[in-house]
PDB file of N, CA and C in Angstrom:
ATOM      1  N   UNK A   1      -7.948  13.557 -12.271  1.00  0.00           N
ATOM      2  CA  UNK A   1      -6.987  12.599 -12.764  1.00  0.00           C
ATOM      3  C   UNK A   1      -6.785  11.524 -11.700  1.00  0.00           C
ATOM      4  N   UNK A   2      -6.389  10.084 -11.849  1.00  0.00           N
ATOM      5  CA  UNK A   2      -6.570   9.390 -11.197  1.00  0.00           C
ATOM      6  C   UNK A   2      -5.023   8.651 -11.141  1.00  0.00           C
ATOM      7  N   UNK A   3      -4.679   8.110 -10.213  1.00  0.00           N
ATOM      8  CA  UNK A   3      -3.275   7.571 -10.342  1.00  0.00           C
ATOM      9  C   UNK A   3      -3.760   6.338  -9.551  1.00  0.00           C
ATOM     10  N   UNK A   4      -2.844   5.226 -10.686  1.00  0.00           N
ATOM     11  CA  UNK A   4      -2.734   3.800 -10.026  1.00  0.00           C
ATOM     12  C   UNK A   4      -1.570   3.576  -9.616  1.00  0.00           C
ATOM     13  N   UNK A   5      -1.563   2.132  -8.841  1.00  0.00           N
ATOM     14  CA  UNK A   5      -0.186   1.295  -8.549  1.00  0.00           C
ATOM     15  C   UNK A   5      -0.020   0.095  -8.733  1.00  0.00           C
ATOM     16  N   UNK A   6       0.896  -0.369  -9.308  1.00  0.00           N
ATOM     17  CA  UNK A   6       0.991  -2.036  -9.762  1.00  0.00           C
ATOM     18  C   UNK A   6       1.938  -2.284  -8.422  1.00  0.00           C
ATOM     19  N   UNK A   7       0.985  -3.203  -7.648  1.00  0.00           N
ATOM     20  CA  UNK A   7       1.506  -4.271  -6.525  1.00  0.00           C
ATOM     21  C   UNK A   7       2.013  -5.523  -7.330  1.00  0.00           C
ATOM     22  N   UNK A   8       3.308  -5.480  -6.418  1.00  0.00           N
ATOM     23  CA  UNK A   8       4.241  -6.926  -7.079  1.00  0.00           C
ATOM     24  C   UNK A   8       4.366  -7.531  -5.862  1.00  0.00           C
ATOM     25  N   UNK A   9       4.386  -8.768  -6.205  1.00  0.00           N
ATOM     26  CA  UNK A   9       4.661  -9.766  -5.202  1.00  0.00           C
ATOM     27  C   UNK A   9       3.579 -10.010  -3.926  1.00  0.00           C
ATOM     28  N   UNK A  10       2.294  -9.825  -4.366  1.00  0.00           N
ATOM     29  CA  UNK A  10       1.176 -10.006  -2.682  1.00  0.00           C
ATOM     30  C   UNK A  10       1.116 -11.140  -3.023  1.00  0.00           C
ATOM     31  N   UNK A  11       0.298 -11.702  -1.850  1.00  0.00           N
ATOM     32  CA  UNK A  11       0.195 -10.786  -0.306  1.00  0.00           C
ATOM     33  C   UNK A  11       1.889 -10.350  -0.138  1.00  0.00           C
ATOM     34  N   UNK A  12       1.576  -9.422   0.338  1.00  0.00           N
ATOM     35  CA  UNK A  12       2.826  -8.897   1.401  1.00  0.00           C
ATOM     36  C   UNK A  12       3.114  -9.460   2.425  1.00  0.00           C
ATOM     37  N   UNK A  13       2.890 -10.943   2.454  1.00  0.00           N
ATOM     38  CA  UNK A  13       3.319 -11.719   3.873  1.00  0.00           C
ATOM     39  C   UNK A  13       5.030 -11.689   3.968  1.00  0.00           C
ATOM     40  N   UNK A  14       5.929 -11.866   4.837  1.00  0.00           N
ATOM     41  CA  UNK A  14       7.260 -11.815   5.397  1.00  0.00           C
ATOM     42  C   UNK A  14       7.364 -13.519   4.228  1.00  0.00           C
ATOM     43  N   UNK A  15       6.325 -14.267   4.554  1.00  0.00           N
ATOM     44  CA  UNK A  15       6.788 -15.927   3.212  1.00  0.00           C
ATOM     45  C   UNK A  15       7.138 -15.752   2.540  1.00  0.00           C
ATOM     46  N   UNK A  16       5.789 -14.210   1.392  1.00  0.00           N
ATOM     47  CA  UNK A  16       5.549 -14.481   0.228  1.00  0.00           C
ATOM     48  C   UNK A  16       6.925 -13.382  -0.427  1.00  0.00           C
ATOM     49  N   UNK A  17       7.098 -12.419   0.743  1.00  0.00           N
ATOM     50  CA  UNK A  17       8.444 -11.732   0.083  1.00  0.00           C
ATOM     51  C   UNK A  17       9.542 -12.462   0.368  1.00  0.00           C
ATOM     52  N   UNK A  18       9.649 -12.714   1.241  1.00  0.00           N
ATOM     53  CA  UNK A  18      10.926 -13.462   1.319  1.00  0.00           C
ATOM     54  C   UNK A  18      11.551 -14.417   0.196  1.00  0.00           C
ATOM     55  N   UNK A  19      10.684 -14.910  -0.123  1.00  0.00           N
ATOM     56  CA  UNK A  19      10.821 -16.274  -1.566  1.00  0.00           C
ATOM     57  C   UNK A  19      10.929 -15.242  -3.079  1.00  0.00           C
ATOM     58  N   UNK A  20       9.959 -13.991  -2.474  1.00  0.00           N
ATOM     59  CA  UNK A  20      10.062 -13.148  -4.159  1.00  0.00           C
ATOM     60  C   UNK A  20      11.754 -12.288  -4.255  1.00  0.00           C
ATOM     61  N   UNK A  21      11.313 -11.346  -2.830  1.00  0.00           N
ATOM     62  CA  UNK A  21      11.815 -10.311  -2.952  1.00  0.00           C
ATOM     63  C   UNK A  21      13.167 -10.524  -2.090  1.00  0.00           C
ATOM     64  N   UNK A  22      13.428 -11.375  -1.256  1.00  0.00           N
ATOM     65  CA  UNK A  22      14.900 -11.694  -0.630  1.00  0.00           C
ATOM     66  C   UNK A  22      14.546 -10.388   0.611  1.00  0.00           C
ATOM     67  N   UNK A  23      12.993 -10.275   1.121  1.00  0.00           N
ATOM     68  CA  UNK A  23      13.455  -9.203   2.260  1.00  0.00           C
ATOM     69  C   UNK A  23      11.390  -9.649   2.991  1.00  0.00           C
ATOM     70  N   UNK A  24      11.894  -9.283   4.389  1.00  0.00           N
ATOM     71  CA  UNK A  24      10.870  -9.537   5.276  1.00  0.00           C
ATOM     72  C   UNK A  24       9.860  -8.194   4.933  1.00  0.00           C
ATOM     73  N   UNK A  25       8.676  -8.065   4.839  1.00  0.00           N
ATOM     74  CA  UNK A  25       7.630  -6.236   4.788  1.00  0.00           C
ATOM     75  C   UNK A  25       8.327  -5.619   6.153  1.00  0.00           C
ATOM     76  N   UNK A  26       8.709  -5.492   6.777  1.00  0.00           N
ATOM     77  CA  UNK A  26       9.232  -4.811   7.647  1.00  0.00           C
ATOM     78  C   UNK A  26      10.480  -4.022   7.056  1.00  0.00           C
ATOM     79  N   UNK A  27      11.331  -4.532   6.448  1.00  0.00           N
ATOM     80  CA  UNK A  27      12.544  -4.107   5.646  1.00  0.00           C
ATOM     81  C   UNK A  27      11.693  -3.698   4.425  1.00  0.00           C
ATOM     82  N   UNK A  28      10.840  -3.980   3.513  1.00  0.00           N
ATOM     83  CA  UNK A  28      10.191  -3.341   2.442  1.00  0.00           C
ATOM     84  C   UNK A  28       9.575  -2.217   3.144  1.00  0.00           C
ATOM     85  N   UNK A  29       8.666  -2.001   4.086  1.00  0.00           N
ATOM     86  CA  UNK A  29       8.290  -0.979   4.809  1.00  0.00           C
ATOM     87  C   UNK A  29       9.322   0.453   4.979  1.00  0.00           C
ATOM     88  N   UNK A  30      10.213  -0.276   6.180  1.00  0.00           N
ATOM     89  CA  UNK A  30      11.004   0.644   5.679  1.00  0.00           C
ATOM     90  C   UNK A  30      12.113   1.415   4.486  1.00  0.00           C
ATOM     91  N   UNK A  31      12.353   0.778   3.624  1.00  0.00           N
ATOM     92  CA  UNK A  31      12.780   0.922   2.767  1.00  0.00           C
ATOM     93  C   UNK A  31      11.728   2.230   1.870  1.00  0.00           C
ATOM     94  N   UNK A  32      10.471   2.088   1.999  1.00  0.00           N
ATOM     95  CA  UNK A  32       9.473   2.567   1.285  1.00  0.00           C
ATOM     96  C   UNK A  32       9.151   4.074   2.396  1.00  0.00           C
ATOM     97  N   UNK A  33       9.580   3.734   3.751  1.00  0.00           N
ATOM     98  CA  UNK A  33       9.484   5.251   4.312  1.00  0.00           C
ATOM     99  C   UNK A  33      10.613   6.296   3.816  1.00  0.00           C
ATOM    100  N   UNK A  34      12.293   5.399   4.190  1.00  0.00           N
ATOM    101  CA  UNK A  34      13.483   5.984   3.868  1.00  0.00           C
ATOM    102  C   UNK A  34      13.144   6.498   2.244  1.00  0.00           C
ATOM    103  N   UNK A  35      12.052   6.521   1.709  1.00  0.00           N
ATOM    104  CA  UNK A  35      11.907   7.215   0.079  1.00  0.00           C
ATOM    105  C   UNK A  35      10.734   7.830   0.395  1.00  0.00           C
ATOM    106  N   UNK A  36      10.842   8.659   1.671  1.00  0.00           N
ATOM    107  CA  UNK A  36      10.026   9.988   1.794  1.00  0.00           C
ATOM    108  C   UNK A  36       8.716   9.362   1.047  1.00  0.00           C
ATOM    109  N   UNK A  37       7.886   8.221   1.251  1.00  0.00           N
ATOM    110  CA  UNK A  37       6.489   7.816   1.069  1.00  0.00           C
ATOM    111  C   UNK A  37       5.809   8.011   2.420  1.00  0.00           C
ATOM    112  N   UNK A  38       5.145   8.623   2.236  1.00  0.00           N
ATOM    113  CA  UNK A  38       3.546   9.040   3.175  1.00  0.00           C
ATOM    114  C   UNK A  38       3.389   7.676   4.069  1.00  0.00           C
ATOM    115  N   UNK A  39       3.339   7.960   5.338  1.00  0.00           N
ATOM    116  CA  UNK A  39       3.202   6.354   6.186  1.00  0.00           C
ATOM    117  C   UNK A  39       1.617   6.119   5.695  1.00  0.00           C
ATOM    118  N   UNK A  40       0.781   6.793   5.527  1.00  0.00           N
ATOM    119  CA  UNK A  40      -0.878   7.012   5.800  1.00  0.00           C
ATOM    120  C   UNK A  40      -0.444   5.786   3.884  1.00  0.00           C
ATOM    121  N   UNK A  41       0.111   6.325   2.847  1.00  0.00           N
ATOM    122  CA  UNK A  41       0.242   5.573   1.618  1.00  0.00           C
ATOM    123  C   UNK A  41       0.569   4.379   1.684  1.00  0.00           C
ATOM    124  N   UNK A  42       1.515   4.359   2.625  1.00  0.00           N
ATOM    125  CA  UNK A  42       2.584   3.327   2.689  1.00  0.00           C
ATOM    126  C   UNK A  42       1.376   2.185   3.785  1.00  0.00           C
ATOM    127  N   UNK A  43       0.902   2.565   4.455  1.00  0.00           N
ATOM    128  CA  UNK A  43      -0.607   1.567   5.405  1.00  0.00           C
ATOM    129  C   UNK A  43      -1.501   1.139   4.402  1.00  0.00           C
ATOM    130  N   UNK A  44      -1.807   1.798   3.103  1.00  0.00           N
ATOM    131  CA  UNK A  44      -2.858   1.633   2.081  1.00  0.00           C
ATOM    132  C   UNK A  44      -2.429   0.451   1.350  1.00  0.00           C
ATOM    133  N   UNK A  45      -0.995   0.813   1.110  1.00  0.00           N
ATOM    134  CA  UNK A  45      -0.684  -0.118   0.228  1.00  0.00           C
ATOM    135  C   UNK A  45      -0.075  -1.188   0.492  1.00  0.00           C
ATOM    136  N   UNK A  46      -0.012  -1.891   1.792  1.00  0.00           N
ATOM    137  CA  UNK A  46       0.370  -3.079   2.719  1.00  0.00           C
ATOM    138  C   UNK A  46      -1.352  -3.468   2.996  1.00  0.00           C
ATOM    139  N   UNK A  47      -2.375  -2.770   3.383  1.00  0.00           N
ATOM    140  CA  UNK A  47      -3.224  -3.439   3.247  1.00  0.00           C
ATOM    141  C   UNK A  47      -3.965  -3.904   1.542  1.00  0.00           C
ATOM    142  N   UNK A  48      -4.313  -3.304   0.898  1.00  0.00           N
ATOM    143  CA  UNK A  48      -4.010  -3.820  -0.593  1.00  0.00           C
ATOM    144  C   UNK A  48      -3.511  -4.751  -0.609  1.00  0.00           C
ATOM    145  N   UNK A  49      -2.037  -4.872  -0.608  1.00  0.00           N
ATOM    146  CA  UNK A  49      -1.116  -6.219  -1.062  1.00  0.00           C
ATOM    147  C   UNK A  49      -1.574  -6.922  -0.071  1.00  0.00           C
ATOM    148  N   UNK A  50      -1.929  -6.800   1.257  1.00  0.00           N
ATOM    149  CA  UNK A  50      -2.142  -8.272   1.943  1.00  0.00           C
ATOM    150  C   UNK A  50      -3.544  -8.568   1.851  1.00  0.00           C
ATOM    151  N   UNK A  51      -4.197  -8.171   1.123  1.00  0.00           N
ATOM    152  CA  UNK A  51      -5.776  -8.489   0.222  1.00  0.00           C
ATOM    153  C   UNK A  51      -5.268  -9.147  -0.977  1.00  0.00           C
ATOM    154  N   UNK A  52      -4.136  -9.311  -1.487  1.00  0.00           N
ATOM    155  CA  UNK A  52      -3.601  -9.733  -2.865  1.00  0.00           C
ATOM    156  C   UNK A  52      -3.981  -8.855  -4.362  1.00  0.00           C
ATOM    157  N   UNK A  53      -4.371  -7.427  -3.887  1.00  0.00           N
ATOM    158  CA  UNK A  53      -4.458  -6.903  -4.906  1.00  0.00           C
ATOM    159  C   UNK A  53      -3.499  -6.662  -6.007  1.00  0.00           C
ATOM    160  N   UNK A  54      -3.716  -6.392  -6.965  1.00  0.00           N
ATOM    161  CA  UNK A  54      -2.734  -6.706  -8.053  1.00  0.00           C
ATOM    162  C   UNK A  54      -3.011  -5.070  -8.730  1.00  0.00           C
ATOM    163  N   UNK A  55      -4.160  -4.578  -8.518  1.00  0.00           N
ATOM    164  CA  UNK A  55      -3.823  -2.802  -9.195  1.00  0.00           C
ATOM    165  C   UNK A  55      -4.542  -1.731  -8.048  1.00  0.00           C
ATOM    166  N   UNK A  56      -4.277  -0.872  -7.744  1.00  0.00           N
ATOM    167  CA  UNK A  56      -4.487   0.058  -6.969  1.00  0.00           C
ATOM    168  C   UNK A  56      -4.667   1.343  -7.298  1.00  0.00           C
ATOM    169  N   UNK A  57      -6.411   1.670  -7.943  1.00  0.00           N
ATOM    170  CA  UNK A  57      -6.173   3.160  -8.178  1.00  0.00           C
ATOM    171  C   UNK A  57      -6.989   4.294  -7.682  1.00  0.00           C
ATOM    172  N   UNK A  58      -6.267   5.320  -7.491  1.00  0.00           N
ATOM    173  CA  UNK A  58      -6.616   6.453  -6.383  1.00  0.00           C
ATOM    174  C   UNK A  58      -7.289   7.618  -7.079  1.00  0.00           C
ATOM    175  N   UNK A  59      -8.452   7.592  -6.963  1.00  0.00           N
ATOM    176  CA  UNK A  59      -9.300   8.631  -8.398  1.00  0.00           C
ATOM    177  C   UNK A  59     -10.371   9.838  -7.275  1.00  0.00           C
ATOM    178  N   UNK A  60      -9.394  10.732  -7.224  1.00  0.00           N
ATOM    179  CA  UNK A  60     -10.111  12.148  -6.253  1.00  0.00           C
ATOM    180  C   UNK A  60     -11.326  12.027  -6.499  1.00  0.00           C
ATOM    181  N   UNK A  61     -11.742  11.784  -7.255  1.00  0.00           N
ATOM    182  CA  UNK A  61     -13.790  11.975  -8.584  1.00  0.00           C
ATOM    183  C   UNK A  61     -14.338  10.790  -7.897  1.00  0.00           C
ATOM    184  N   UNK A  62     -13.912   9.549  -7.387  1.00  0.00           N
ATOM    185  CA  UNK A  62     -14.624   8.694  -7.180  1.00  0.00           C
ATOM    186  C   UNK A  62     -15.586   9.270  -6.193  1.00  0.00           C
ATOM    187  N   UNK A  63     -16.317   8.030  -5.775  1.00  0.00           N
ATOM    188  CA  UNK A  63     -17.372   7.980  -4.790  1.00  0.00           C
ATOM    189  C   UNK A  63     -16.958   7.196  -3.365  1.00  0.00           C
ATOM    190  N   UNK A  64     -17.412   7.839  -2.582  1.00  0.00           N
ATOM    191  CA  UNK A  64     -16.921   7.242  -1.396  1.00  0.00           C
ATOM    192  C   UNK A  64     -17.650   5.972  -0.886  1.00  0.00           C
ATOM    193  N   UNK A  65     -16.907   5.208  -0.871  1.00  0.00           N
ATOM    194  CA  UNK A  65     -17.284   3.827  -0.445  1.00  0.00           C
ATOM    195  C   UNK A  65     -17.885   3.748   0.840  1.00  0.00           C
ATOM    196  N   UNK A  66     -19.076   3.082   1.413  1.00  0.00           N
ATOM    197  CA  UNK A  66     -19.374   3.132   2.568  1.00  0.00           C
ATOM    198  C   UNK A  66     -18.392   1.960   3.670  1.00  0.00           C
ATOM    199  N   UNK A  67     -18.202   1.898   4.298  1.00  0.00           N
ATOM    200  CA  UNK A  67     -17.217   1.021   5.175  1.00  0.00           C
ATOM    201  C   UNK A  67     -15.305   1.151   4.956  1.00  0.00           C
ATOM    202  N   UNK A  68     -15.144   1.504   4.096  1.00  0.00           N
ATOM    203  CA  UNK A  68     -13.719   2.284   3.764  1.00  0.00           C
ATOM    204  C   UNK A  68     -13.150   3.447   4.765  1.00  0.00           C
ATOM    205  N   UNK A  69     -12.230   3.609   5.056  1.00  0.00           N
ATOM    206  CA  UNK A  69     -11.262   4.117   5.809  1.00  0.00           C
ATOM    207  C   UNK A  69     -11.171   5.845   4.942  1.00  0.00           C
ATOM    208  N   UNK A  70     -11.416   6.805   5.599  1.00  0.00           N
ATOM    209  CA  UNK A  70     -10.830   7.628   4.774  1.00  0.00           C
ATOM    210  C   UNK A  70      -9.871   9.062   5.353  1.00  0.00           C
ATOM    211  N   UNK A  71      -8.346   8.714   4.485  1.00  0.00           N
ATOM    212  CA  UNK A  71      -7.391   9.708   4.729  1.00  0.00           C
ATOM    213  C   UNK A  71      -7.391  10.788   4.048  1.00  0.00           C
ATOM    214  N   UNK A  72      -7.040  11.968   4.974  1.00  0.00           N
ATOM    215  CA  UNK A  72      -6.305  13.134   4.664  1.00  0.00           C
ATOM    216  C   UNK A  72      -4.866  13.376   4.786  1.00  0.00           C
ATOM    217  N   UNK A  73      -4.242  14.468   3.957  1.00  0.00           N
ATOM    218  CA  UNK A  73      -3.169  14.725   4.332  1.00  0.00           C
ATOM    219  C   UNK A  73      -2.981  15.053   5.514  1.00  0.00           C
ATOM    220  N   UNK A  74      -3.654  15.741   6.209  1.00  0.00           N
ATOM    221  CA  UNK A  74      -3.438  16.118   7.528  1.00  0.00           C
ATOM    222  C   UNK A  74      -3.286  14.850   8.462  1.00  0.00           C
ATOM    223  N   UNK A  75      -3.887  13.842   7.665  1.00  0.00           N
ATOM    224  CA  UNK A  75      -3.930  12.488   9.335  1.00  0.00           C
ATOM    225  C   UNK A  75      -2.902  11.912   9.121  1.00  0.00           C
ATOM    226  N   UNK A  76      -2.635  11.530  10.395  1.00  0.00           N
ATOM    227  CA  UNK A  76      -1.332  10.282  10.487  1.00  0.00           C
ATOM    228  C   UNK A  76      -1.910   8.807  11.267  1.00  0.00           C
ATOM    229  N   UNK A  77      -0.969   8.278  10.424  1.00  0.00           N
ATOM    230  CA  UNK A  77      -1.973   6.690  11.273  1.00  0.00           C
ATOM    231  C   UNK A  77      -0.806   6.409  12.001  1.00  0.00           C
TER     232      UNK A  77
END
């Protein structure tokens, strides 16, 4: 089974939220740890949004991309 995420508001620049969201990614950051999110998730999905991705989905079955980063639960970034 595969789970996505709808990114709102990228890039995640401190500009582009500030004008959307009334808050700098540092305050979205944390805001997104203080809700018990995975820092290793929470790095995935700040790089995503500052690529301007708009869907994000995480499919165990895929294939591993060559040049891609790859986490375990066990790692911490």
């Amino acid at each position: 089974m595969a789970v996505g995420c709808k990114l709102i508001g990228t890039p995640w620049t401190d500009d582009n939220l500030i004008k959307i969201e009334g808050c700098s990614y540092s305050s979205l950051r944390q805001e997104q740890l203080d809700a018990s999110t995975p820092a290793a998730l929470v790095n995935v999905l700040y790089m995503a949004a500052l690529a301007d991705v708009r869907l994000l989905i995480f499919d165990p079955d895929a294939d591993v991309l060559d040049g891609l980063a790859i986490y375990d639960a066990e790692q911490s970034i």
